[in-house]
N, C-alpha and C. Protein backbone atom coordinates (compact mmCIF):
# COMPACT_ATOMS: atom_id res chain seq x y z
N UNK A 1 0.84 -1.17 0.00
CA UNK A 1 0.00 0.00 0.00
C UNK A 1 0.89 1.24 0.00
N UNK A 2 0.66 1.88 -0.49
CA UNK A 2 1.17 3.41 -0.98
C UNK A 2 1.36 4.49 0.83
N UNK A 3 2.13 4.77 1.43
CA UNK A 3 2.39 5.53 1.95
C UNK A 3 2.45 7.01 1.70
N UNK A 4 1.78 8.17 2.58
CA UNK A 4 1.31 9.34 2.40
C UNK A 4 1.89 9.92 3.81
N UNK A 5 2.40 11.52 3.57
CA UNK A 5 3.01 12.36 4.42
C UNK A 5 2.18 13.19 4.55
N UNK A 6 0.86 13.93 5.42
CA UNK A 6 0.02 14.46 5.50
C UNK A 6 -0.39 15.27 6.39
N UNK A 7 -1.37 15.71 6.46
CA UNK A 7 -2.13 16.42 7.97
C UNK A 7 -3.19 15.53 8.25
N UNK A 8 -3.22 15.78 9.50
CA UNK A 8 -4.05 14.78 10.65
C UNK A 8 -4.83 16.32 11.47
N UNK A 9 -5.93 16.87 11.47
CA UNK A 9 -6.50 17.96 11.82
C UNK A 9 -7.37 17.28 13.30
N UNK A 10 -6.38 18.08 14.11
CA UNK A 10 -6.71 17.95 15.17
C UNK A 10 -7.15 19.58 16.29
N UNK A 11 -7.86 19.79 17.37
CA UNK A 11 -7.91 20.83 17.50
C UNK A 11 -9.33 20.93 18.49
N UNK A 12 -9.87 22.11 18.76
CA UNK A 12 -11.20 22.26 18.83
C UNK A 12 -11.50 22.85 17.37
N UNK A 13 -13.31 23.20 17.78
CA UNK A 13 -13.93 23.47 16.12
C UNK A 13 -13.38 25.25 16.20
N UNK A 14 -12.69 25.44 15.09
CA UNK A 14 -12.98 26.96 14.41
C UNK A 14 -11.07 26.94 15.03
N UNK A 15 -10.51 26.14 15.77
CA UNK A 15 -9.39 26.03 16.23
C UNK A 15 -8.31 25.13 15.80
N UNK A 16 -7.87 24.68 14.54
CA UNK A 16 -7.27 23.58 14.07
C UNK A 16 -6.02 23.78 14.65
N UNK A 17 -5.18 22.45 14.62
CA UNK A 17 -4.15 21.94 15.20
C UNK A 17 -3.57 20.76 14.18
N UNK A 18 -3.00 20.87 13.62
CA UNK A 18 -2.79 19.54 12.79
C UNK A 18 -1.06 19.04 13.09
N UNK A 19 -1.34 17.86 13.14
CA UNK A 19 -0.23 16.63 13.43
C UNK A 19 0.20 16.75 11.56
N UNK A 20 1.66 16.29 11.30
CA UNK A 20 2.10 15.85 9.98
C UNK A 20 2.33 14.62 10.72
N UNK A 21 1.63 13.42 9.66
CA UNK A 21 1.74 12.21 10.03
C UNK A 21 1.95 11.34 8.63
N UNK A 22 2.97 10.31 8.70
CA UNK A 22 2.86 9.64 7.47
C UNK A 22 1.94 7.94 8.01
N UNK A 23 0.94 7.70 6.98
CA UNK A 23 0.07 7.25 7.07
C UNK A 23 -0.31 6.15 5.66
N UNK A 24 -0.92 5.36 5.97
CA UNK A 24 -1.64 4.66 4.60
C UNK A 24 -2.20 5.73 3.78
N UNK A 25 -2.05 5.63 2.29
CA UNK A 25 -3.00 6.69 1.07
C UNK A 25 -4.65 6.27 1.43
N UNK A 26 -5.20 5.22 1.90
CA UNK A 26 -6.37 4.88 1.72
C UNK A 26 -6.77 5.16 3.09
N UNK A 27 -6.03 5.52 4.22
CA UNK A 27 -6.54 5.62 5.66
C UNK A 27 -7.25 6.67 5.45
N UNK A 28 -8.33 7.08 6.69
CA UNK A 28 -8.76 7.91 7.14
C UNK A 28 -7.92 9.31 7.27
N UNK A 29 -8.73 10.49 7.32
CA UNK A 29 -8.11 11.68 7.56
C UNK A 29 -7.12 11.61 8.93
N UNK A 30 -7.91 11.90 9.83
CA UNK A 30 -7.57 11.50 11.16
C UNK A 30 -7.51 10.19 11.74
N UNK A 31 -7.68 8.77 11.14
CA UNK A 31 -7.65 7.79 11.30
C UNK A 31 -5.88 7.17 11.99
N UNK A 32 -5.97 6.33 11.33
CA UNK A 32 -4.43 5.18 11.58
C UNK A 32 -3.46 5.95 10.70
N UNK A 33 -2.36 5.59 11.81
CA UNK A 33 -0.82 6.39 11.07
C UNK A 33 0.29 5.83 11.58
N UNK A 34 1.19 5.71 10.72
CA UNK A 34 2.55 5.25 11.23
C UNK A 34 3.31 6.09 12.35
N UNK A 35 3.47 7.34 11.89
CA UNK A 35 4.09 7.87 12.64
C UNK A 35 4.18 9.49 12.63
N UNK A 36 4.18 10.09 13.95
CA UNK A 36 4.24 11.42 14.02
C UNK A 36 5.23 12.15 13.29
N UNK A 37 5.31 12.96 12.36
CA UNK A 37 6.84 13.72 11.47
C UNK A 37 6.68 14.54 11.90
N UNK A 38 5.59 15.73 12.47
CA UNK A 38 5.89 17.07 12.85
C UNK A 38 4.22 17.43 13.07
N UNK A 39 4.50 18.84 13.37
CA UNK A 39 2.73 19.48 13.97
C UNK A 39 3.10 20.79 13.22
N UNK A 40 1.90 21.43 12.91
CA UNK A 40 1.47 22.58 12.52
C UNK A 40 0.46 23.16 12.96
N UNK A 41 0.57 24.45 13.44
CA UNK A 41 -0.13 25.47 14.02
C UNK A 41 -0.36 26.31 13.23
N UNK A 42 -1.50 26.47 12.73
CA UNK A 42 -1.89 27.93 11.58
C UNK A 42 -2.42 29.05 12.24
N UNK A 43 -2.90 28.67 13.55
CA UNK A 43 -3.51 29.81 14.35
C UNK A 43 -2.76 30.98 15.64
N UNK A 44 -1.12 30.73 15.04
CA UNK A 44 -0.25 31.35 16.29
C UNK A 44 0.22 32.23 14.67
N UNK A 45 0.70 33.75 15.02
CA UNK A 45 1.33 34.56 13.74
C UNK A 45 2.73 34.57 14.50
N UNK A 46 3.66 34.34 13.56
CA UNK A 46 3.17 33.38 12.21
C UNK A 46 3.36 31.92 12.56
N UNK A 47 2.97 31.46 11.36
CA UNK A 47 2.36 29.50 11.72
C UNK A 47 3.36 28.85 12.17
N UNK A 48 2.96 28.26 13.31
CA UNK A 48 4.46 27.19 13.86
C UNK A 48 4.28 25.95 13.12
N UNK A 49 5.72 25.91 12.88
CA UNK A 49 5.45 24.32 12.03
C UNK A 49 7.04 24.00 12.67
N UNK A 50 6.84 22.73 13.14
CA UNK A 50 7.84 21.65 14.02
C UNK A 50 8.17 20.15 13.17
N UNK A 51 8.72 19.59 12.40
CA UNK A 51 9.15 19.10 11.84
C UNK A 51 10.32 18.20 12.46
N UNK A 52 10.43 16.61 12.17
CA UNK A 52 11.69 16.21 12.19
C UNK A 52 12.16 15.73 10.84
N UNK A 53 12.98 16.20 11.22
CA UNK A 53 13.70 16.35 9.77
C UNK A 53 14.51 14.90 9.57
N UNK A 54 14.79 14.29 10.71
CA UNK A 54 15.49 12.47 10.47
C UNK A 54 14.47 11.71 9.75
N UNK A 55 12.93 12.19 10.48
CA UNK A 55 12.29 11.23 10.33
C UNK A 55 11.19 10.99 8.84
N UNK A 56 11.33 12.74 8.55
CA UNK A 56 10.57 13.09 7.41
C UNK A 56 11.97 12.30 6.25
N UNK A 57 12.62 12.62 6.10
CA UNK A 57 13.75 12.09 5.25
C UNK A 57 14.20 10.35 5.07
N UNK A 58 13.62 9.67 6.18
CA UNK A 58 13.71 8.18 6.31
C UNK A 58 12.57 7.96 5.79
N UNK A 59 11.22 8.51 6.02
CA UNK A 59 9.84 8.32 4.82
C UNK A 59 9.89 8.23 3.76
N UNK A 60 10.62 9.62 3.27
CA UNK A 60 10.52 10.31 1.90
C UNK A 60 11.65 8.98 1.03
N UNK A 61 12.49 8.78 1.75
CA UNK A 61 13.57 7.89 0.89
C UNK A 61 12.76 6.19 1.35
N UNK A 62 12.25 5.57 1.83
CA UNK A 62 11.31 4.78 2.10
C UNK A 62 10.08 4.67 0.80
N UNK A 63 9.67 5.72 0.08
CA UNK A 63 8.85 6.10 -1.02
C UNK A 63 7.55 6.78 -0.66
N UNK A 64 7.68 7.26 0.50
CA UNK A 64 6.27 8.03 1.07
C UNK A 64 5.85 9.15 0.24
N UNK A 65 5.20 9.92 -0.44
CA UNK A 65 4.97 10.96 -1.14
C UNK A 65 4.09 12.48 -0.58
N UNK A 66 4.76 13.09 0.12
CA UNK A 66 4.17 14.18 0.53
C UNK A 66 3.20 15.00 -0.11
N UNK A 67 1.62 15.24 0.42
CA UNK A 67 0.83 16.21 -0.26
C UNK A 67 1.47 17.16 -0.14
N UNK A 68 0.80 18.29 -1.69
CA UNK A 68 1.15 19.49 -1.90
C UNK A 68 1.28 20.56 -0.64
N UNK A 69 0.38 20.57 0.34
CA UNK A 69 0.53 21.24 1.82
C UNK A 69 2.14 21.12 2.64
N UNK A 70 1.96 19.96 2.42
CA UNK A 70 3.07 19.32 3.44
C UNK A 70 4.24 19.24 2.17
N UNK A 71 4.43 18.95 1.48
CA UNK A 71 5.38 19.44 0.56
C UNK A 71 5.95 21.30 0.42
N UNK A 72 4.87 21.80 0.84
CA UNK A 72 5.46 23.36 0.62
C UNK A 72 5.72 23.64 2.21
N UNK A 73 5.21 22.71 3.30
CA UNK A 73 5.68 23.30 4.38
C UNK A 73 7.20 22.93 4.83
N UNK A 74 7.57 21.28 3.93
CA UNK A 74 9.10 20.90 4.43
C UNK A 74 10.10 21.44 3.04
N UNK A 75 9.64 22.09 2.44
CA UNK A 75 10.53 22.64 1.11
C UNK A 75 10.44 24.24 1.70
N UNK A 76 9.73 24.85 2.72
CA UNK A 76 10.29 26.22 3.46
C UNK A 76 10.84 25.81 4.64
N UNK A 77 11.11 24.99 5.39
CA UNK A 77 11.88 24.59 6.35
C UNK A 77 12.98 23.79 5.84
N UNK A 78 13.09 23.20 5.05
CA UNK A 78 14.03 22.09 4.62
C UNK A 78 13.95 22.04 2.91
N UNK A 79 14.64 23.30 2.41
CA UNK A 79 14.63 23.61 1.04
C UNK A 79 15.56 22.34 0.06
N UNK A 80 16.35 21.47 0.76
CA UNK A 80 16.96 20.56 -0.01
C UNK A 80 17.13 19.37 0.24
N UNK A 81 15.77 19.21 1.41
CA UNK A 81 15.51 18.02 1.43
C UNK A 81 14.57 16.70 1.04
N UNK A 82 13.95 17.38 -0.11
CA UNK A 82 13.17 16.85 -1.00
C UNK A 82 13.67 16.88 -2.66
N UNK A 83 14.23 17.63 -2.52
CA UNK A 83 15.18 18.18 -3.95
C UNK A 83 15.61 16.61 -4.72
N UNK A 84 16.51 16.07 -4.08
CA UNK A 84 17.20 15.19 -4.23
C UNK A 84 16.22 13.48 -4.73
N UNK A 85 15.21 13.74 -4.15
CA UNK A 85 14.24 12.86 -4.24
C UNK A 85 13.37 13.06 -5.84
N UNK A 86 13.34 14.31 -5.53
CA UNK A 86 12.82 14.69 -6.93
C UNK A 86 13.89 14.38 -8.61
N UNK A 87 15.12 15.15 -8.18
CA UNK A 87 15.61 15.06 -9.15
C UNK A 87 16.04 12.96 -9.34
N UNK A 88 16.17 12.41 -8.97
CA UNK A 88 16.24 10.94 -8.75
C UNK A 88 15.24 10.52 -9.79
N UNK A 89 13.83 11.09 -9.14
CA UNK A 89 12.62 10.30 -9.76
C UNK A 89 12.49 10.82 -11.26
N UNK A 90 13.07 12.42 -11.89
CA UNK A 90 12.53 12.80 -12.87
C UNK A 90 13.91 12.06 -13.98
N UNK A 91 15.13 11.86 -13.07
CA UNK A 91 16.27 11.51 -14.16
C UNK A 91 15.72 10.10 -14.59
N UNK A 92 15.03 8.92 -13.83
CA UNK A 92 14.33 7.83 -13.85
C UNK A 92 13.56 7.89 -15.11
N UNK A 93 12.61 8.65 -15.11
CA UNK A 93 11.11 9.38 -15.86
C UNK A 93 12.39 9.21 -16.98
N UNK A 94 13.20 10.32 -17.46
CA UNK A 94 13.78 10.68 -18.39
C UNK A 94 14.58 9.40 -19.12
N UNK A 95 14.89 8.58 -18.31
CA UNK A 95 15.80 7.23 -18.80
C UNK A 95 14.70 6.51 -19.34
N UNK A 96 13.80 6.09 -18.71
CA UNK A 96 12.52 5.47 -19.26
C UNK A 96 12.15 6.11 -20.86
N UNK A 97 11.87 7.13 -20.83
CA UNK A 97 10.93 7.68 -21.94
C UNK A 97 12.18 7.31 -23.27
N UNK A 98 14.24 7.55 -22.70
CA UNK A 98 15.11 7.55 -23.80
C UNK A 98 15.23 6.36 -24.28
N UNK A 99 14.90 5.10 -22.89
CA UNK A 99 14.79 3.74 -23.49
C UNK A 99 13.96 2.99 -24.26
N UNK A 100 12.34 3.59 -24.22
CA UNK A 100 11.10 3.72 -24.71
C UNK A 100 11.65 4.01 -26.86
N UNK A 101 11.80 5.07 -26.75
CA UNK A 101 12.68 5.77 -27.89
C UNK A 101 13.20 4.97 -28.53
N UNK A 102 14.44 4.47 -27.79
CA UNK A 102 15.53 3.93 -28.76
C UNK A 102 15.01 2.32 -29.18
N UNK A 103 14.02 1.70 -28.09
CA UNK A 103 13.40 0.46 -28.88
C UNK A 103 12.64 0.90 -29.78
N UNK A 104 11.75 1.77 -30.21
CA UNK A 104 11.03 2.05 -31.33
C UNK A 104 11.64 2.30 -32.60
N UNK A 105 12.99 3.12 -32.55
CA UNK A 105 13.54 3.40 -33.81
C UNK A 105 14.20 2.02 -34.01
N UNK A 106 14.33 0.92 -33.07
CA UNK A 106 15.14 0.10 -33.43
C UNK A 106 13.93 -0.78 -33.79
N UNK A 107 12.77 -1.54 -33.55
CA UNK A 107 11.52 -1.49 -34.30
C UNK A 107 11.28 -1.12 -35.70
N UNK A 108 11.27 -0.04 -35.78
CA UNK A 108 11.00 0.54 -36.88
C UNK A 108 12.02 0.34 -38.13
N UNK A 109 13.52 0.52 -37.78
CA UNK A 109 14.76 -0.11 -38.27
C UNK A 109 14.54 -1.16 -39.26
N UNK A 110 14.00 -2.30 -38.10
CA UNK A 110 13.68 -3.63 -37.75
C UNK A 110 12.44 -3.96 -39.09
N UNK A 111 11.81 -3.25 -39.19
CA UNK A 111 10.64 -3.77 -40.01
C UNK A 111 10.94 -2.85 -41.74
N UNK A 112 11.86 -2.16 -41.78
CA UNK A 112 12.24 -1.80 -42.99
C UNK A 112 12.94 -2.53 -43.57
């Protein structure tokens, strides 16, 4: 099952509090989670956001995939610690699509 780096909204009503928790993709919002990565406060100026940074980085390289939220909150606290993950996956993407390529012209070669 697909692992997710997320918010867990915790709080009173009109008062949110949210946990970053990495969790099953199919769990519940606030449901079951592996493990606490950090908390965010949107309601203190300006927003506290607490992060571990060992533990977010043992996820992320594990294959956990951070939502867009939680992706822009550990790329302003931790600008190069997702970087690396990224560029990995897109040089991957890019080898794929050149290997894709070069069997077709060799295909095509092939049937002339």
């Amino acid at each position: 099952m697909a692992i997710a780096i997320r918010l867990a909204r915790h709080g009173q009503k009109k008062r949110p509090f949210y946990r970053i928790v990495a969790t099953e993709k199919a769990a519940r919002r606030d449901g079951r989670f592996h493990e606490i990565v950090g908390t965010y406060n949107p309601m203190v100026n300006p927003p506290a956001v607490n992060l571990k940074e060992d533990k977010i980085r043992r996820w992320v390289m594990d294959g956990a995939k951070p939502t867009q939220v939680v992706r822009d909150l550990i790329n302003k606290n931790f600008p190069d610690l997702l970087k690396g993950k990224d560029e990995h996956q897109r040089n991957k993407i890019v080898a794929r699509r050149a290997n894709r390529r070069a069997k077709m012209k060799a295909k095509k070669a092939a049937s002339k």
